[in-house]
N, C-alpha and C. Protein backbone atom coordinates (compact mmCIF):
# COMPACT_ATOMS: atom_id res chain seq x y z
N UNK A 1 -26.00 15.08 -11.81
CA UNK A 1 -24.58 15.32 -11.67
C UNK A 1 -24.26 16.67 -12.32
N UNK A 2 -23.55 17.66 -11.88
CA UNK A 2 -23.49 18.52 -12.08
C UNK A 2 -21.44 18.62 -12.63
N UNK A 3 -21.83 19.88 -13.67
CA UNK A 3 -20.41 19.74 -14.66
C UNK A 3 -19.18 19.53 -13.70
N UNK A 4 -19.01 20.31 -12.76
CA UNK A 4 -18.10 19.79 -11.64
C UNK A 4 -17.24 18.40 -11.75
N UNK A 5 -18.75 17.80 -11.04
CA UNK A 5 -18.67 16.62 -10.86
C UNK A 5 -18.59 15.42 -11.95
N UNK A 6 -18.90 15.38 -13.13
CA UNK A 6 -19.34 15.10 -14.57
C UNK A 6 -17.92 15.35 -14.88
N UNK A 7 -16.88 16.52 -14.95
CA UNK A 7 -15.15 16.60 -15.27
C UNK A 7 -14.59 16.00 -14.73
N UNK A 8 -14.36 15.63 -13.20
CA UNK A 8 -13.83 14.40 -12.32
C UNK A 8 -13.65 13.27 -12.74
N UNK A 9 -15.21 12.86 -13.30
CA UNK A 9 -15.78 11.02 -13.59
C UNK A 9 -14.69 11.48 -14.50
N UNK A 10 -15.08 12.22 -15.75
CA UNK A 10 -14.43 12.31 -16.87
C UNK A 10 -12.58 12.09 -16.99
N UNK A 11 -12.32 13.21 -16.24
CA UNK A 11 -10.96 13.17 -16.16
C UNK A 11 -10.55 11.42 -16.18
N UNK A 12 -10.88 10.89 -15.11
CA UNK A 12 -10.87 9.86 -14.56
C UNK A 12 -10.89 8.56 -15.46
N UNK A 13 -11.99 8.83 -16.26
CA UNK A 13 -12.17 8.09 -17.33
C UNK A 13 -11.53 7.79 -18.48
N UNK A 14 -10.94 8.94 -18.96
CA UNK A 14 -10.29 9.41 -19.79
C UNK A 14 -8.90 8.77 -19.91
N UNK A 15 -8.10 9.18 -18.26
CA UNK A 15 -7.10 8.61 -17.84
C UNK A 15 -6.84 7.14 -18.23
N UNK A 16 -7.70 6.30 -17.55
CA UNK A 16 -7.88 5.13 -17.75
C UNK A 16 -8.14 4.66 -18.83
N UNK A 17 -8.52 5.31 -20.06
CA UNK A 17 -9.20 4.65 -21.48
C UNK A 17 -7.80 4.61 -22.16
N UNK A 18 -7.23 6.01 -21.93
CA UNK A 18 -5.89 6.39 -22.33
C UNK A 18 -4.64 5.40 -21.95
N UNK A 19 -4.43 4.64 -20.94
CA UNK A 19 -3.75 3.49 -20.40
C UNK A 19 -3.73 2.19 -20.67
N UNK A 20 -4.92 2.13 -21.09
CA UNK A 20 -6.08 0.55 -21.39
C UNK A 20 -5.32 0.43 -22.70
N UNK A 21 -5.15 1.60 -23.64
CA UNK A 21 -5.14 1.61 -24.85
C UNK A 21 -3.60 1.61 -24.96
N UNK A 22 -2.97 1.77 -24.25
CA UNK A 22 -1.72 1.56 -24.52
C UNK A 22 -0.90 -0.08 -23.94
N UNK A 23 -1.87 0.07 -22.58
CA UNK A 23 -1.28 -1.48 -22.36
C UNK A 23 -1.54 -2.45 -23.42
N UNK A 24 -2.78 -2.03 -24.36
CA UNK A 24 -2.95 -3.03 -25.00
C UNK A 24 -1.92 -3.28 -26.48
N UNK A 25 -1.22 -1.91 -26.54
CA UNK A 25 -0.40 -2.06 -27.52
C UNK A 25 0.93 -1.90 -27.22
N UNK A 26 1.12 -2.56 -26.17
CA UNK A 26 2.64 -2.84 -25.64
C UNK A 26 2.25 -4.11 -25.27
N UNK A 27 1.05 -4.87 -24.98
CA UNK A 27 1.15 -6.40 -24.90
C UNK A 27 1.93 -7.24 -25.37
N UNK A 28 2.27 -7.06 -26.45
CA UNK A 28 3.42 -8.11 -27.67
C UNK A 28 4.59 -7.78 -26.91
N UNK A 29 5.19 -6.67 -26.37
CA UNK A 29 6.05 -6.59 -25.83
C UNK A 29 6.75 -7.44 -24.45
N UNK A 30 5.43 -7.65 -23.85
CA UNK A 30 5.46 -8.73 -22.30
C UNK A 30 5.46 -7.46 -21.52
N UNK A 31 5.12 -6.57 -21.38
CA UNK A 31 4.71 -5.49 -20.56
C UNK A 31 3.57 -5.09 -20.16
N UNK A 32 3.32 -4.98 -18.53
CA UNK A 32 1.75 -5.08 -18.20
C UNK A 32 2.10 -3.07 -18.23
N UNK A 33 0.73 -2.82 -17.90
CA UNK A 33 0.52 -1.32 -17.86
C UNK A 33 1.38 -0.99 -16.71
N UNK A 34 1.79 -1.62 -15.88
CA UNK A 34 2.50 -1.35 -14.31
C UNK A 34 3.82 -1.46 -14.74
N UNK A 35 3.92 -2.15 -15.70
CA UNK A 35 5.15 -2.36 -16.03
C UNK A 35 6.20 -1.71 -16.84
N UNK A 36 5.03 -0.76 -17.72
CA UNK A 36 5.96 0.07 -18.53
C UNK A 36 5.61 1.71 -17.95
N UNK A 37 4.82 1.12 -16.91
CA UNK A 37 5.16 2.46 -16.47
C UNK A 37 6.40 2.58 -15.60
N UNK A 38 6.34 1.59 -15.31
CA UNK A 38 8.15 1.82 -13.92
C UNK A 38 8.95 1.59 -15.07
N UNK A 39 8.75 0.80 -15.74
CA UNK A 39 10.16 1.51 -16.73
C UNK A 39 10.17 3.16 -17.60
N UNK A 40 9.25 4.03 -17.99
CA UNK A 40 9.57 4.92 -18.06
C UNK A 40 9.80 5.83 -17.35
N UNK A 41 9.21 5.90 -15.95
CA UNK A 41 9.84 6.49 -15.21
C UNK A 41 11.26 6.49 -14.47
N UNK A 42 11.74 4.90 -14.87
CA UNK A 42 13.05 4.72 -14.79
C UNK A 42 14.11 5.61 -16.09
N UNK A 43 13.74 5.65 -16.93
CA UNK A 43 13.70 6.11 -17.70
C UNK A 43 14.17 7.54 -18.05
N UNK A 44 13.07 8.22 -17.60
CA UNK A 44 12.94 9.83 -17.32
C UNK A 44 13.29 10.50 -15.95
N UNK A 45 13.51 9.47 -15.22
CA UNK A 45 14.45 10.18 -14.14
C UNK A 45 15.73 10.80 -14.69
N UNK A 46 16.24 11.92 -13.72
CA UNK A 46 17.30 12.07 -14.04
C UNK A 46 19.03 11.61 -13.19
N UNK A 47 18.04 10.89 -12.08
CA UNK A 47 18.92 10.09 -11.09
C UNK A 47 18.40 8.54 -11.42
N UNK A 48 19.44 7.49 -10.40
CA UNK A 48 18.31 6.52 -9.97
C UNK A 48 18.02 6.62 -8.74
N UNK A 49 16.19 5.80 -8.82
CA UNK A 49 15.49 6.29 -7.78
C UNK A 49 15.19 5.32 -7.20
N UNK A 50 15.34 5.25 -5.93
CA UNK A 50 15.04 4.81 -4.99
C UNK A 50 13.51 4.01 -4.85
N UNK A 51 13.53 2.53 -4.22
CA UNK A 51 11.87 2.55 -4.81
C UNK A 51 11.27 2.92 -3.92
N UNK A 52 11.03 4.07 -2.90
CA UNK A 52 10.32 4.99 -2.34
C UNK A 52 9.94 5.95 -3.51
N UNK A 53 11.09 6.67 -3.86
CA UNK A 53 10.71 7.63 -4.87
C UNK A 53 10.18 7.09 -6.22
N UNK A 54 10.55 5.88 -6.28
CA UNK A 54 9.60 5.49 -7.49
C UNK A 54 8.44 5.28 -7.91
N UNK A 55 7.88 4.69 -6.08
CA UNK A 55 6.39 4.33 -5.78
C UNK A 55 5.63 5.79 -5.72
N UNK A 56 6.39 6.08 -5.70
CA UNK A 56 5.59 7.64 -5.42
C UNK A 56 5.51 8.22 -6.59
N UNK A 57 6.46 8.18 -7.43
CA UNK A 57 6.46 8.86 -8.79
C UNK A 57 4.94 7.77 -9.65
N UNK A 58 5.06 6.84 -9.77
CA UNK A 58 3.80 5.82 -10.13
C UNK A 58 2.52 6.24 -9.47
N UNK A 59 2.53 5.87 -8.35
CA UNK A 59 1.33 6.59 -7.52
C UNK A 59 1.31 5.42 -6.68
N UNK A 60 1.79 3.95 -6.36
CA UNK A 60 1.37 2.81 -5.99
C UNK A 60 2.25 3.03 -4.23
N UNK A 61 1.27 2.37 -3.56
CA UNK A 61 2.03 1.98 -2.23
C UNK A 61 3.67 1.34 -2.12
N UNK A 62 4.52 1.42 -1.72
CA UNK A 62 5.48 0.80 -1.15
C UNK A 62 5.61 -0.61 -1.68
N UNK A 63 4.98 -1.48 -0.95
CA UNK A 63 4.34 -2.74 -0.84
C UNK A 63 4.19 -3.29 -2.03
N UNK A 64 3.48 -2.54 -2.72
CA UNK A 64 2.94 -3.29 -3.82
C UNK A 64 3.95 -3.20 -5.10
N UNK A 65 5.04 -1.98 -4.64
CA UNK A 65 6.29 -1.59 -5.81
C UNK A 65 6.93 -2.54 -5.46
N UNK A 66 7.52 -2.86 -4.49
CA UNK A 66 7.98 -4.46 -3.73
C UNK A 66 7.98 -5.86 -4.94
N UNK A 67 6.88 -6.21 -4.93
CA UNK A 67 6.00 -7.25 -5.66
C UNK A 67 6.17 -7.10 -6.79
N UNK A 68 6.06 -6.21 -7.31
CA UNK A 68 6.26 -5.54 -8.84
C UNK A 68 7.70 -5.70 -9.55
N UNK A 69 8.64 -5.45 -8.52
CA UNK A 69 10.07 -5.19 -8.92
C UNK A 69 10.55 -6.75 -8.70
N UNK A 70 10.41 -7.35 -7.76
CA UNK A 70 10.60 -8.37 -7.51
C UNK A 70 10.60 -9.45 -8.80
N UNK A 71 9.28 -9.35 -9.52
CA UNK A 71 8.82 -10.06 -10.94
C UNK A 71 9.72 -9.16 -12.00
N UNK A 72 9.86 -7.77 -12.11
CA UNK A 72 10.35 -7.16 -13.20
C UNK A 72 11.83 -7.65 -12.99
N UNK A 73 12.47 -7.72 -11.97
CA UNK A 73 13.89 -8.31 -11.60
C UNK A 73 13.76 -9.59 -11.96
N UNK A 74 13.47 -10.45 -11.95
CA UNK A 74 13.16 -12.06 -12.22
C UNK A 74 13.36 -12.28 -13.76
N UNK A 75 12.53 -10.99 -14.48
CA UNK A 75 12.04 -11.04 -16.10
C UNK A 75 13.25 -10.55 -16.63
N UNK A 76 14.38 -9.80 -15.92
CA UNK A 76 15.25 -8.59 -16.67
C UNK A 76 15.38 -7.51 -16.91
N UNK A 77 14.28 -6.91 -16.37
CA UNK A 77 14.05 -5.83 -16.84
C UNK A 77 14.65 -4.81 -15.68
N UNK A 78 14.73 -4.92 -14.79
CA UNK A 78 15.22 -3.75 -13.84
C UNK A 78 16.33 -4.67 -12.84
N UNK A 79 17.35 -4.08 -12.25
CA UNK A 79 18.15 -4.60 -11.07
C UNK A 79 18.18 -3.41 -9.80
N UNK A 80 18.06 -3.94 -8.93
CA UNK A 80 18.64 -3.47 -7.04
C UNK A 80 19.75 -3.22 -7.12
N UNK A 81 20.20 -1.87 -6.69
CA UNK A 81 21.99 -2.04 -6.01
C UNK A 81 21.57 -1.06 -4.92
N UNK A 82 22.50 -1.27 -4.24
CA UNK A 82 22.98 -0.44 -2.99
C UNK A 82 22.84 0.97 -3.16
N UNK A 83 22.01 1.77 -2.22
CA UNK A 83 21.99 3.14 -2.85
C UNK A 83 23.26 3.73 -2.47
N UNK A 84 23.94 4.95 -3.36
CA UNK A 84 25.14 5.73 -2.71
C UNK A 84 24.87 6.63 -1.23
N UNK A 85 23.89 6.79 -1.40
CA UNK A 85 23.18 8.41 -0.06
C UNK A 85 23.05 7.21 0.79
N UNK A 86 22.14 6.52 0.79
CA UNK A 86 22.08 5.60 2.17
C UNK A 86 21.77 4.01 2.21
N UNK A 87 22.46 3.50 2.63
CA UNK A 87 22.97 2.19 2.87
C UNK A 87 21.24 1.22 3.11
N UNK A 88 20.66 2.15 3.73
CA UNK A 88 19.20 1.28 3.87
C UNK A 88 18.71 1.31 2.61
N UNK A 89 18.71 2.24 2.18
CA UNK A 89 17.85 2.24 0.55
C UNK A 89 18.71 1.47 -0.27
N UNK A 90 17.87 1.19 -1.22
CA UNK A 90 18.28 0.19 -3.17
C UNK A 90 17.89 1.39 -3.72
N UNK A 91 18.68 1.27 -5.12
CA UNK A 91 18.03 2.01 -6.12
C UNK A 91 17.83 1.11 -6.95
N UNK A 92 17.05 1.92 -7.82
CA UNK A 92 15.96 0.77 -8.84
C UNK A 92 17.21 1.16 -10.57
N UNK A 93 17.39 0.27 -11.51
CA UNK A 93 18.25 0.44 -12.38
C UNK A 93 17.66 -0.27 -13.72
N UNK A 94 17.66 0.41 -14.64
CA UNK A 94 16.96 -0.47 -16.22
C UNK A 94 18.45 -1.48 -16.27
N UNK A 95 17.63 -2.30 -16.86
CA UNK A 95 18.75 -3.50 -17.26
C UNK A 95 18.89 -3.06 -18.66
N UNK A 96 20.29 -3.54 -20.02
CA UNK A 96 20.03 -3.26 -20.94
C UNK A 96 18.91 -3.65 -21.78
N UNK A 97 18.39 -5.20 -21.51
CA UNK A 97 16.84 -5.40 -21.82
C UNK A 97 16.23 -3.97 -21.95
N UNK A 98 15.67 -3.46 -20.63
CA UNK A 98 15.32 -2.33 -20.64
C UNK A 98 15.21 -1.63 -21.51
N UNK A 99 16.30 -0.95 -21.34
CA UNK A 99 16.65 0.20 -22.42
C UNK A 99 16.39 -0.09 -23.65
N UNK A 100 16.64 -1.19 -24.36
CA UNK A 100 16.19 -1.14 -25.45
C UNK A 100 14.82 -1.64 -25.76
N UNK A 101 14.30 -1.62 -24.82
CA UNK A 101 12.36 -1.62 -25.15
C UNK A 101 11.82 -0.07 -24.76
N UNK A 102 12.60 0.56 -24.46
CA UNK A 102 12.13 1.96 -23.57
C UNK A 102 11.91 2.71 -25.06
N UNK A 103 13.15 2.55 -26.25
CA UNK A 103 12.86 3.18 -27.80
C UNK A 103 11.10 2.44 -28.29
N UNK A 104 11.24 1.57 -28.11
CA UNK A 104 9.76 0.64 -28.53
C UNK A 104 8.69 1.41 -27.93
N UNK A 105 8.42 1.49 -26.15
CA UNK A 105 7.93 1.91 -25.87
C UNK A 105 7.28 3.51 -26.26
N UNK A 106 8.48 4.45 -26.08
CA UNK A 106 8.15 5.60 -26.78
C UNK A 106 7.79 5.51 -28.21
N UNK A 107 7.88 4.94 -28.71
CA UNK A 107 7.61 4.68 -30.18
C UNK A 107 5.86 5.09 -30.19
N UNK A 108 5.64 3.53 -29.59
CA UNK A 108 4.22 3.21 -29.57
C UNK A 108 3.61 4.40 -29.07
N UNK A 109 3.86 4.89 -27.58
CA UNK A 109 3.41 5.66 -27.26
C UNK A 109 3.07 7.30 -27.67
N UNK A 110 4.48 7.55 -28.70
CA UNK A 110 4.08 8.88 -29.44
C UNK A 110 2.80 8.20 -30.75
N UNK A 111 3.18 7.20 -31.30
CA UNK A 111 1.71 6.85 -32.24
C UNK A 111 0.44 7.12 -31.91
N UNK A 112 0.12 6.70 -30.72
CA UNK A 112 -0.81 6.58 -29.45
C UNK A 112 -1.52 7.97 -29.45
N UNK A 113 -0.63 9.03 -28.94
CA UNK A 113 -0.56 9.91 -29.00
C UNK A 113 -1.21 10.71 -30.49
N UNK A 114 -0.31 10.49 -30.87
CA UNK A 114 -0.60 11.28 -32.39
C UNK A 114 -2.24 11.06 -32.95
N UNK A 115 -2.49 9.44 -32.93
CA UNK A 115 -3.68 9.39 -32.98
C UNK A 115 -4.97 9.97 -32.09
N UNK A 116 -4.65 10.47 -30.86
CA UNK A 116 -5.80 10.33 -29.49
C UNK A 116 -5.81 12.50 -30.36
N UNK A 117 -4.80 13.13 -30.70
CA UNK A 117 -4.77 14.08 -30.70
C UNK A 117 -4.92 14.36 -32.17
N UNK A 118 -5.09 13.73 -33.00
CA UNK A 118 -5.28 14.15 -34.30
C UNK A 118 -6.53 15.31 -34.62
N UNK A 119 -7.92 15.34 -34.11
CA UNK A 119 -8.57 16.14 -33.56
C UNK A 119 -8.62 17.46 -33.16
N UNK A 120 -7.55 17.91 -32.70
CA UNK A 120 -7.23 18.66 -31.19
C UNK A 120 -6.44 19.55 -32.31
N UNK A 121 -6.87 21.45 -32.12
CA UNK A 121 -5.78 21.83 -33.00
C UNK A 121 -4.51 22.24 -31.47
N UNK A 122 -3.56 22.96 -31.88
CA UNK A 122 -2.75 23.23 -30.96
C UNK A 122 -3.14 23.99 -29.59
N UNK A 123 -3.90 24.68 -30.33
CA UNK A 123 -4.32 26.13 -29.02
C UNK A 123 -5.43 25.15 -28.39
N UNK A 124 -6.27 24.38 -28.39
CA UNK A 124 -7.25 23.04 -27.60
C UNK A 124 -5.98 22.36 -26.65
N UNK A 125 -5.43 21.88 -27.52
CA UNK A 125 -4.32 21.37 -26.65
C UNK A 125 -3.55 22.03 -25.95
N UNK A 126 -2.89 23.35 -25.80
CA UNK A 126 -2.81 24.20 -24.73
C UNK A 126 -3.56 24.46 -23.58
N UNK A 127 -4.44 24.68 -24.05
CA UNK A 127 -5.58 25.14 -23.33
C UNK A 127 -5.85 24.13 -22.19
N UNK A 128 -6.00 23.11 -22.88
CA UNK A 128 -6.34 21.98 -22.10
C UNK A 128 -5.55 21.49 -20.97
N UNK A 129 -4.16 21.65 -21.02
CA UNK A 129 -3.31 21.35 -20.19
C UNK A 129 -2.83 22.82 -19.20
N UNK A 130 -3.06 23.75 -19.73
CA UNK A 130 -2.86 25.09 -19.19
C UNK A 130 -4.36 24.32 -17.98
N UNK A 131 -5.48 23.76 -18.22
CA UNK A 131 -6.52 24.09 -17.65
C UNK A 131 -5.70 22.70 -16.40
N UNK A 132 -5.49 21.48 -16.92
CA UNK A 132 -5.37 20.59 -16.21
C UNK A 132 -3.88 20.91 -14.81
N UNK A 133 -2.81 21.66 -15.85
CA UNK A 133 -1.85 22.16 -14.49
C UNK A 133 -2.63 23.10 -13.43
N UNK A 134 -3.49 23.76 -13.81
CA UNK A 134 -4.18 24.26 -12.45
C UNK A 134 -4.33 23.38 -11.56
N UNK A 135 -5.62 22.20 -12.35
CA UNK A 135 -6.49 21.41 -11.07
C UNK A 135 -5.25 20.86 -10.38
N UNK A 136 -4.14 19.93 -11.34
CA UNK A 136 -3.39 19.52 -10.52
C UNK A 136 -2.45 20.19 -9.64
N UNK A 137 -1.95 21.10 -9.64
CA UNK A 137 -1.26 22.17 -8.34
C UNK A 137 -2.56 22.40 -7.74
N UNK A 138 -3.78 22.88 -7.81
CA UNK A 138 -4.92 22.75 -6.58
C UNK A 138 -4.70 21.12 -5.88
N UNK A 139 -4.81 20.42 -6.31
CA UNK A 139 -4.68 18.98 -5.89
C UNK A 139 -3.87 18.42 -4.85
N UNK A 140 -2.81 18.98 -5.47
CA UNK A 140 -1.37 18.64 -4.72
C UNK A 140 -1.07 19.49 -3.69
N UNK A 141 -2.13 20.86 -3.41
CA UNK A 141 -1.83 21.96 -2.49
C UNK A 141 -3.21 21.22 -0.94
N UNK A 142 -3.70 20.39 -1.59
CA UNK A 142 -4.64 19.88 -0.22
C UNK A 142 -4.19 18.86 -0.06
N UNK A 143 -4.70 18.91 2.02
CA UNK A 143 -4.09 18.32 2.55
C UNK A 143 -5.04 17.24 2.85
């Protein structure tokens, strides 16, 4: 395997170790990894979004945001209304539940953080993401 290919696995890996490790410390919370991720991206929108644009912001099919919201609506955590732009679409909405696990969430997650980067002086950590916005605008530029 050549370094190329060896940064990919990696990236990849990385991603996922990085997720693992957080679902596991939002567990106490009742939040699966799918779960706090649609809530921060509910979150950090600066509209509400549509769950087209939400599935897409996550990375997950349609379908499967469906299923997802369906249970997170059931639990409290998010509600459907009528979108304003168009009558076919819902937008997706934090319930106050929500919101007040979204402070929890970031909580954990800057800890998370702080620890994965304790290591790393600043200019590594530049660097690193200076290197990763490349691949990803290459990424997003193929078709």
């Amino acid at each position: 395997m050549n370094d190329v290919e060896r940064f990919g696995q990696l990236l990849g890996e990385t991603a996922r170790a990085w997720r693992y490790a957080l679902d596991r410390r939002l567990r106490p919370l009742g939040l699966s990894g799918a779960r706090w991720l649609v809530l921060l991206h509910l979150a950090r929108a600066d509209r509400p979004l549509t769950q087209k644009e939400l599935a897409h912001r996550v990375g997950i099919e349609s379908p499967t945001l469906v299923g997802l919201l369906d249970g997170m609506t059931c639990d409290g955590w998010v509600e459907r209304r009528p979108s304003d732009r168009d009558r076919r679409s819902k937008t997706i909405h934090l319930t106050d539940q929500a919101h007040r696990a979204i402070d929890q969430i970031e909580a954990v997650a800057a800890d998370l953080r702080r620890e994965l980067f304790a290591d790393l002086s600043d200019r590594e950590l530049r660097q690193c993401m200076q290197v990763l916005v490349r691949i990803r605008r290459g990424a997003e530029g193929v078709e």
